[in-house]
N, C-alpha and C. Protein backbone atom coordinates (compact mmCIF):
# COMPACT_ATOMS: atom_id res chain seq x y z
N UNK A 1 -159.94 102.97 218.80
CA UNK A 1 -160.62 101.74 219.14
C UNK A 1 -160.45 100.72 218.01
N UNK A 2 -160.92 99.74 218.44
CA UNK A 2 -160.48 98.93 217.75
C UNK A 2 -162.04 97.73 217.56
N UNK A 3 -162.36 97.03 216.72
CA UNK A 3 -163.84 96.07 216.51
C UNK A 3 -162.84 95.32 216.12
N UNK A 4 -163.81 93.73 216.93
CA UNK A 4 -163.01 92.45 216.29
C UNK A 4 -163.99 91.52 216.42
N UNK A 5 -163.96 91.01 215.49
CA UNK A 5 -165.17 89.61 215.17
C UNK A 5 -165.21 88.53 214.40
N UNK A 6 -165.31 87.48 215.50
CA UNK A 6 -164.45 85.56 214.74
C UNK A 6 -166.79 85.28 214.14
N UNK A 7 -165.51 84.60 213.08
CA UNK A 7 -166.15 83.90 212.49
C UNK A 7 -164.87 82.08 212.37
N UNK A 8 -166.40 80.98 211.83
CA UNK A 8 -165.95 79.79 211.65
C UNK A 8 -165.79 78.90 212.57
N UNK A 9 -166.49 78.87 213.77
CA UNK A 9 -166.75 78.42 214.91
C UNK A 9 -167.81 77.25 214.03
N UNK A 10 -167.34 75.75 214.92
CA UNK A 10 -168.49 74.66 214.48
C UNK A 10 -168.37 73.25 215.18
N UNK A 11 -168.97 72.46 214.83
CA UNK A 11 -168.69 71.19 214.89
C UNK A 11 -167.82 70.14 214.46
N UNK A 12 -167.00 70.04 215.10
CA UNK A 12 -166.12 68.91 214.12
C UNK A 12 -165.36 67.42 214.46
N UNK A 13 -165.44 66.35 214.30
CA UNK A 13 -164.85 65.16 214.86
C UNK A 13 -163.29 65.36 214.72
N UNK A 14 -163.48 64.84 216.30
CA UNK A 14 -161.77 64.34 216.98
C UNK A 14 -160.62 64.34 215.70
N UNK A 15 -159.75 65.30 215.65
CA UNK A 15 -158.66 64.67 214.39
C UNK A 15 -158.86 65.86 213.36
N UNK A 16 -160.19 66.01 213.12
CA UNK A 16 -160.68 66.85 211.84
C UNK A 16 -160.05 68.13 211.95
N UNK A 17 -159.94 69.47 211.27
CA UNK A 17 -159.75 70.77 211.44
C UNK A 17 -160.60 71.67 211.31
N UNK A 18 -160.59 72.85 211.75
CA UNK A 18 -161.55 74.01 211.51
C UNK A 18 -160.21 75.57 211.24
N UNK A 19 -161.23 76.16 210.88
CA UNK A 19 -160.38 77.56 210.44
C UNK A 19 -161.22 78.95 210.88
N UNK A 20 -160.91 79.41 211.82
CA UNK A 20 -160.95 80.78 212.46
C UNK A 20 -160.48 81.87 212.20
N UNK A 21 -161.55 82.49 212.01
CA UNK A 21 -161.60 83.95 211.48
C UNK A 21 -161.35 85.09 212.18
N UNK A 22 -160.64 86.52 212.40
CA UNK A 22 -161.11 87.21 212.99
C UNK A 22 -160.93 88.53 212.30
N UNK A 23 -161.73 89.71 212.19
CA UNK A 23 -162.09 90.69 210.93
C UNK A 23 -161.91 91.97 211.77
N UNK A 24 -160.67 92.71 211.68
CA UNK A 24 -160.35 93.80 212.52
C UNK A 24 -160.73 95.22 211.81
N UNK A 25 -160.97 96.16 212.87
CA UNK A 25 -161.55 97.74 212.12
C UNK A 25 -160.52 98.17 211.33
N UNK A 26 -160.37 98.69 209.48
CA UNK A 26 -159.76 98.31 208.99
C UNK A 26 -158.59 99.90 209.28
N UNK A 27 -157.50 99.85 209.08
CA UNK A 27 -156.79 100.75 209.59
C UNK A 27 -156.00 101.02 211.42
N UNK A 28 -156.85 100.21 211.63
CA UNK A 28 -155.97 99.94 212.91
C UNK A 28 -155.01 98.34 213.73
N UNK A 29 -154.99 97.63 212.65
CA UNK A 29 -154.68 96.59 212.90
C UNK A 29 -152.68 96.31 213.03
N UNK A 30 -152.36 97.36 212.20
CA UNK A 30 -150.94 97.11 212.02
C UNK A 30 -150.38 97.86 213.64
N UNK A 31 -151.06 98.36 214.45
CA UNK A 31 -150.62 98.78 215.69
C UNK A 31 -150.69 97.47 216.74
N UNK A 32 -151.06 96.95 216.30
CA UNK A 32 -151.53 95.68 217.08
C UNK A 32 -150.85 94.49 217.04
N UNK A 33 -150.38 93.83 218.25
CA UNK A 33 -150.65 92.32 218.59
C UNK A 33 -152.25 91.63 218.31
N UNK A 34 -152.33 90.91 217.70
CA UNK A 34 -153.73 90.11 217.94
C UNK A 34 -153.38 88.27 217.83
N UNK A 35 -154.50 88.20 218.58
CA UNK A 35 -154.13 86.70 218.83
C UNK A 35 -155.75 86.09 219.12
N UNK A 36 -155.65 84.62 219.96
CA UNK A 36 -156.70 83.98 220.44
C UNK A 36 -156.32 83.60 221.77
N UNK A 37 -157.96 83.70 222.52
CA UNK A 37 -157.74 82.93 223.83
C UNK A 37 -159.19 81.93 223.44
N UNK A 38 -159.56 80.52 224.52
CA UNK A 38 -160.35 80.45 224.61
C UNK A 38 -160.96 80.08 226.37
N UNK A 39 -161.93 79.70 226.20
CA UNK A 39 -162.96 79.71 227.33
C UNK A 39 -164.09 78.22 227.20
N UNK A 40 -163.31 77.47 227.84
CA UNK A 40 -164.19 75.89 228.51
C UNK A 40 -165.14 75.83 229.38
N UNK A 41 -166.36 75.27 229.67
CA UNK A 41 -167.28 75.14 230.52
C UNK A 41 -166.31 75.13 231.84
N UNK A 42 -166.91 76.00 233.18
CA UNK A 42 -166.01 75.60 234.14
C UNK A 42 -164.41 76.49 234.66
N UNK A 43 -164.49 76.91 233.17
CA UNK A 43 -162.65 76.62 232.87
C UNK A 43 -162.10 78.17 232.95
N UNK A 44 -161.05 78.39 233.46
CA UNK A 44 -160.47 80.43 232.58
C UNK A 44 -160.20 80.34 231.17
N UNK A 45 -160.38 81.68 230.99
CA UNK A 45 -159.88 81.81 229.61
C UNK A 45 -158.46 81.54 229.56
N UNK A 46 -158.27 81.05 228.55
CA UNK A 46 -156.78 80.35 228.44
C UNK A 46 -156.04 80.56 227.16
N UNK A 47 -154.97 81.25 226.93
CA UNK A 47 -154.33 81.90 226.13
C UNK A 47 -154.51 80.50 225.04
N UNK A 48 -154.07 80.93 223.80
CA UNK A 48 -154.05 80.06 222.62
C UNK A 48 -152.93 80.20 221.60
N UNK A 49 -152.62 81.15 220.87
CA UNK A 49 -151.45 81.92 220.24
C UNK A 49 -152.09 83.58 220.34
N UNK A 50 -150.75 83.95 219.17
CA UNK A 50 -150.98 85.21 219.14
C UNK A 50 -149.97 85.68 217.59
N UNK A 51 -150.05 87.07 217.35
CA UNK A 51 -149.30 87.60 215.56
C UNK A 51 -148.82 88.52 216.14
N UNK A 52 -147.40 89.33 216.10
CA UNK A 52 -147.60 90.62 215.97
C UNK A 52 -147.52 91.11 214.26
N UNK A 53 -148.63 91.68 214.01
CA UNK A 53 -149.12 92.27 213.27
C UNK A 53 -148.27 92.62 211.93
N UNK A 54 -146.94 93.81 212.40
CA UNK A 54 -146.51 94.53 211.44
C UNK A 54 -145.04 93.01 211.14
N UNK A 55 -144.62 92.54 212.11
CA UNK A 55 -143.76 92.15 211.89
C UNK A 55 -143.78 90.46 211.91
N UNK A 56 -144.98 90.02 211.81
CA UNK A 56 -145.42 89.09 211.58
C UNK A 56 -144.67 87.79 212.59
N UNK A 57 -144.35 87.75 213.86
CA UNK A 57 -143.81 86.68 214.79
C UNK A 57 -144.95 86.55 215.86
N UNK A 58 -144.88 84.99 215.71
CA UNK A 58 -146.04 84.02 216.62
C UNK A 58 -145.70 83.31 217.35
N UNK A 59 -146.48 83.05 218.61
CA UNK A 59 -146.65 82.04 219.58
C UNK A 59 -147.36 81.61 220.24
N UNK A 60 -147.26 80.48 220.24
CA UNK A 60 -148.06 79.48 220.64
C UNK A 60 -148.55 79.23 222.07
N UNK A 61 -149.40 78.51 222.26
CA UNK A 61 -149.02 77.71 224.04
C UNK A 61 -149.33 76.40 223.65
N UNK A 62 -148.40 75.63 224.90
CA UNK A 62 -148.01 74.24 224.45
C UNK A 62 -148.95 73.52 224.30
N UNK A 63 -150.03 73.29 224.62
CA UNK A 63 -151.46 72.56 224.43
C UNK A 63 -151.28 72.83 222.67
N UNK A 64 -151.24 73.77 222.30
CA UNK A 64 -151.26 73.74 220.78
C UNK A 64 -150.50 73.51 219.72
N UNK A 65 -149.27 73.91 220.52
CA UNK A 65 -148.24 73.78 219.45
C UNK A 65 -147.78 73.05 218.84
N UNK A 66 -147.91 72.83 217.25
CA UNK A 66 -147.58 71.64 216.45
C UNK A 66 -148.73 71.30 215.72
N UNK A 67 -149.97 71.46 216.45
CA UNK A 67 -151.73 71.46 215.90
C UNK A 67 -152.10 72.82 215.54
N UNK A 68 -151.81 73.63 215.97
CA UNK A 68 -152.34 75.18 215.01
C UNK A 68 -151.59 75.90 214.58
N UNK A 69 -152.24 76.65 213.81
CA UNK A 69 -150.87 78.05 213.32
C UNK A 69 -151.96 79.02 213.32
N UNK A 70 -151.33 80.25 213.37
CA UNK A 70 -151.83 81.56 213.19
C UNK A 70 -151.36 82.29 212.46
N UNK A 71 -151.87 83.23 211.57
CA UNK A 71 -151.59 83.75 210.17
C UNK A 71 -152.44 85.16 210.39
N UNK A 72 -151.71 86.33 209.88
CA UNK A 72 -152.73 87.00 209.03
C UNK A 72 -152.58 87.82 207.54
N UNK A 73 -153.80 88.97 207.58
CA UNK A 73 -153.75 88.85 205.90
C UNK A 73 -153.84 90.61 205.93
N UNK A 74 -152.89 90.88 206.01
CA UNK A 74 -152.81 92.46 205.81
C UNK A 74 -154.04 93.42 204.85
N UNK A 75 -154.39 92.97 204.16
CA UNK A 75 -155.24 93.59 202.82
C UNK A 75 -156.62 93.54 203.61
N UNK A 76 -156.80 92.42 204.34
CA UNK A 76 -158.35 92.14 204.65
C UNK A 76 -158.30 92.62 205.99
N UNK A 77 -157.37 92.88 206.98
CA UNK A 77 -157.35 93.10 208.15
C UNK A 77 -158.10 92.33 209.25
N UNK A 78 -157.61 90.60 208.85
CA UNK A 78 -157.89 89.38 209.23
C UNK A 78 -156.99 88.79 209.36
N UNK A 79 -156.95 87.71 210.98
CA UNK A 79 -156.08 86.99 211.48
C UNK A 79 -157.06 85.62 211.06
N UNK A 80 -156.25 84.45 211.12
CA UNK A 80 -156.73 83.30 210.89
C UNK A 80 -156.13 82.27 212.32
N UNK A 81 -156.71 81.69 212.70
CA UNK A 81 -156.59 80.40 213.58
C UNK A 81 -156.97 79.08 212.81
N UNK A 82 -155.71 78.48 212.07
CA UNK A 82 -155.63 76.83 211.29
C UNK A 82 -155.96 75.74 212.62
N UNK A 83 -156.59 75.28 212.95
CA UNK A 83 -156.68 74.64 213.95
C UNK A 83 -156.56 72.47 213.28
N UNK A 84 -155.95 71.58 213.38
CA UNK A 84 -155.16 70.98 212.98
C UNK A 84 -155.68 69.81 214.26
N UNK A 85 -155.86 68.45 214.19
CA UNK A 85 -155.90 67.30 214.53
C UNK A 85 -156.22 67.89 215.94
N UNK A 86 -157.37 68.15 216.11
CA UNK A 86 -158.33 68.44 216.88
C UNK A 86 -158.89 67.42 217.46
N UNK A 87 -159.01 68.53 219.44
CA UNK A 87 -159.27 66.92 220.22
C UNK A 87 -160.66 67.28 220.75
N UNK A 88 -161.10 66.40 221.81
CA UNK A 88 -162.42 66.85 222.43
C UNK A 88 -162.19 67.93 223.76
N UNK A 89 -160.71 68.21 224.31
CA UNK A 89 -160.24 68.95 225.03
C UNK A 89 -160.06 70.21 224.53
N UNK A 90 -160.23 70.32 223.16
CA UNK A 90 -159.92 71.83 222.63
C UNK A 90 -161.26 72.80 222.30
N UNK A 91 -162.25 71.62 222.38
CA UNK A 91 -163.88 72.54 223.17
C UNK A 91 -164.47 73.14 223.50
N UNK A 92 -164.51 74.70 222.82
CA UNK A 92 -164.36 75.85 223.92
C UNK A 92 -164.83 77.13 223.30
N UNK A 93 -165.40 78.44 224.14
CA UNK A 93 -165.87 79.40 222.97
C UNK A 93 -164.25 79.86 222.71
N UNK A 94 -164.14 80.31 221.54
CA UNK A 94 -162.40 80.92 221.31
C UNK A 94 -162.76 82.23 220.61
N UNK A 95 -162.20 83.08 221.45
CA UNK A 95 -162.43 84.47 221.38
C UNK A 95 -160.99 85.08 220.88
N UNK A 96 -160.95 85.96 219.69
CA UNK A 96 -160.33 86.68 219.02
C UNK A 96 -159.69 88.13 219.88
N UNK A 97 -158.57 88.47 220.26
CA UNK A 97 -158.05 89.20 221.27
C UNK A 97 -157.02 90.46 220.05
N UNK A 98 -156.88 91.66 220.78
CA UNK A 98 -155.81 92.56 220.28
C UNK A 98 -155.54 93.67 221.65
N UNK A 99 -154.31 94.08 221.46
CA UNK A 99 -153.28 94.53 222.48
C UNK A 99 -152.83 95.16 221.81
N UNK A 100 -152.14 96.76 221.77
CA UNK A 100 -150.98 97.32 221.95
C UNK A 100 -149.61 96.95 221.86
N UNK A 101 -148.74 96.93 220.64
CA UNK A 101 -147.57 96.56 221.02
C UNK A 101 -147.03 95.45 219.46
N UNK A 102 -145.87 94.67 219.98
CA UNK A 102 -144.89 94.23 219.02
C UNK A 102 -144.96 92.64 219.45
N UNK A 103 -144.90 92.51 220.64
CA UNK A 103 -144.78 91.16 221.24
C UNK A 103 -145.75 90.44 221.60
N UNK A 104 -145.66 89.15 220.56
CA UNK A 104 -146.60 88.14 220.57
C UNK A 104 -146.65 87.47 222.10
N UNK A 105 -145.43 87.28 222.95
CA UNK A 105 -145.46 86.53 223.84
C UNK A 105 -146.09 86.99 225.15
N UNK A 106 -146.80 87.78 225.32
CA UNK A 106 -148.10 88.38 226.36
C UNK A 106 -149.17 87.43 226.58
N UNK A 107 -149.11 86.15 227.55
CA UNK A 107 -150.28 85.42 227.18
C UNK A 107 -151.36 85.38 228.42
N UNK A 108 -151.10 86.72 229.29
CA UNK A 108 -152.28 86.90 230.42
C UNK A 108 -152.97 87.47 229.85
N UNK A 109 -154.60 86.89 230.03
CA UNK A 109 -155.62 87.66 229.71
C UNK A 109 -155.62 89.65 229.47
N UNK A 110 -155.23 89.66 230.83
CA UNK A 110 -155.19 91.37 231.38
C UNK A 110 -154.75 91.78 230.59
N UNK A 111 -153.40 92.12 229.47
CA UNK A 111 -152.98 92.44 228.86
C UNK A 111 -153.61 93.02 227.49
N UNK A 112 -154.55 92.00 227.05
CA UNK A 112 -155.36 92.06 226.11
C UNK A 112 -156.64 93.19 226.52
N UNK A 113 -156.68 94.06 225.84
CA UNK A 113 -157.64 94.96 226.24
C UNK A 113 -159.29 95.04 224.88
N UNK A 114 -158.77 94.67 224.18
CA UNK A 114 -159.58 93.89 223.05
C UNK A 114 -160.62 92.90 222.89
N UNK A 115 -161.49 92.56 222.82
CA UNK A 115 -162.15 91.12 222.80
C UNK A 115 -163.25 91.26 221.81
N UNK A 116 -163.14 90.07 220.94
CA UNK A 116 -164.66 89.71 220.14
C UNK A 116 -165.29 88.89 221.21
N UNK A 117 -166.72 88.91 220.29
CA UNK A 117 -167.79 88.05 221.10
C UNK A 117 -167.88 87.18 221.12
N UNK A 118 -166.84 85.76 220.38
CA UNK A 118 -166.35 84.29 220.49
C UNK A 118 -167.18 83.87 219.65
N UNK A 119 -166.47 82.84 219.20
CA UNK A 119 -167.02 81.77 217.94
C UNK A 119 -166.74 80.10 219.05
N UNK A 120 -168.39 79.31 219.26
CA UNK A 120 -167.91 78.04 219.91
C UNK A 120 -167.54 77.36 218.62
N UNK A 121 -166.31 76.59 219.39
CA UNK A 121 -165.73 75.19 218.86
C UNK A 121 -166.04 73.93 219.41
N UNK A 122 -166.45 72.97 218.97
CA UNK A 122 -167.25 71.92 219.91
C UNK A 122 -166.60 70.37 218.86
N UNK A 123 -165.43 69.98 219.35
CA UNK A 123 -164.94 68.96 218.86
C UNK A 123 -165.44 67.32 219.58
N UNK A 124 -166.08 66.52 218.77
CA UNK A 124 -166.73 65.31 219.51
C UNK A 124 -165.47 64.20 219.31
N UNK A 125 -166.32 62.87 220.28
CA UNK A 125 -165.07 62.25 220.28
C UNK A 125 -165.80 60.49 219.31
């Protein structure tokens, strides 16, 4: 099994950035894809990026790409979400995800068998 839990969820004006946390059970992380989805009033959860783990290759979805990056930190067994010129559309709880596997590019929910309990992001305009 696997525990995962975002931190750095907040408030922030249109443009500004925030930085997302997510803190994996330590020893099982290098088996893993982990990534982000999030979740809008209304809305599906909607893929965001993703790491694979051991070999460190990312991707994006186009709503983001160019405004975030995703990183992680082997020692701490923490992924990071840089989130970058932030709009009022990017609004949303964003939940920290991990999967099985090598390939970042899995971006249906189903796949992800993993989930933290979400950190809201609430960007004003």
């Amino acid at each position: 099994q696997v525990q995962l839990v975002e931190s750095g969820g907040g408030l922030v004006q249109a443009g500004g950035s925030l930085r997302l946390s997510c803190a994996a059970s330590e020893g099982t992380s290098r088996s893993y894809v982990m990534g982000w989805f999030r979740q809008a009033p209304g809305k599906e959860r909607e893929f965001v990026a993703a790491i694979s783990w051991s070999g460190g290759s990312t991707y994006f979805a186009d709503s983001v790409k160019g405004r975030f990056t995703i990183s992680r930190d082997n020692a701490k067994n923490t992924v990071y979400l840089q989130m970058n010129s932030l709009k009022p559309e990017d609004t949303a709880v964003y939940y920290c995800v991990a999967r099985w596997g090598t390939d970042p590019t899995y971006s249906l929910a189903r796949f992800y068998g993993f989930w933290g309990q979400g950190t809201q992001v609430t960007v004003s305009s």
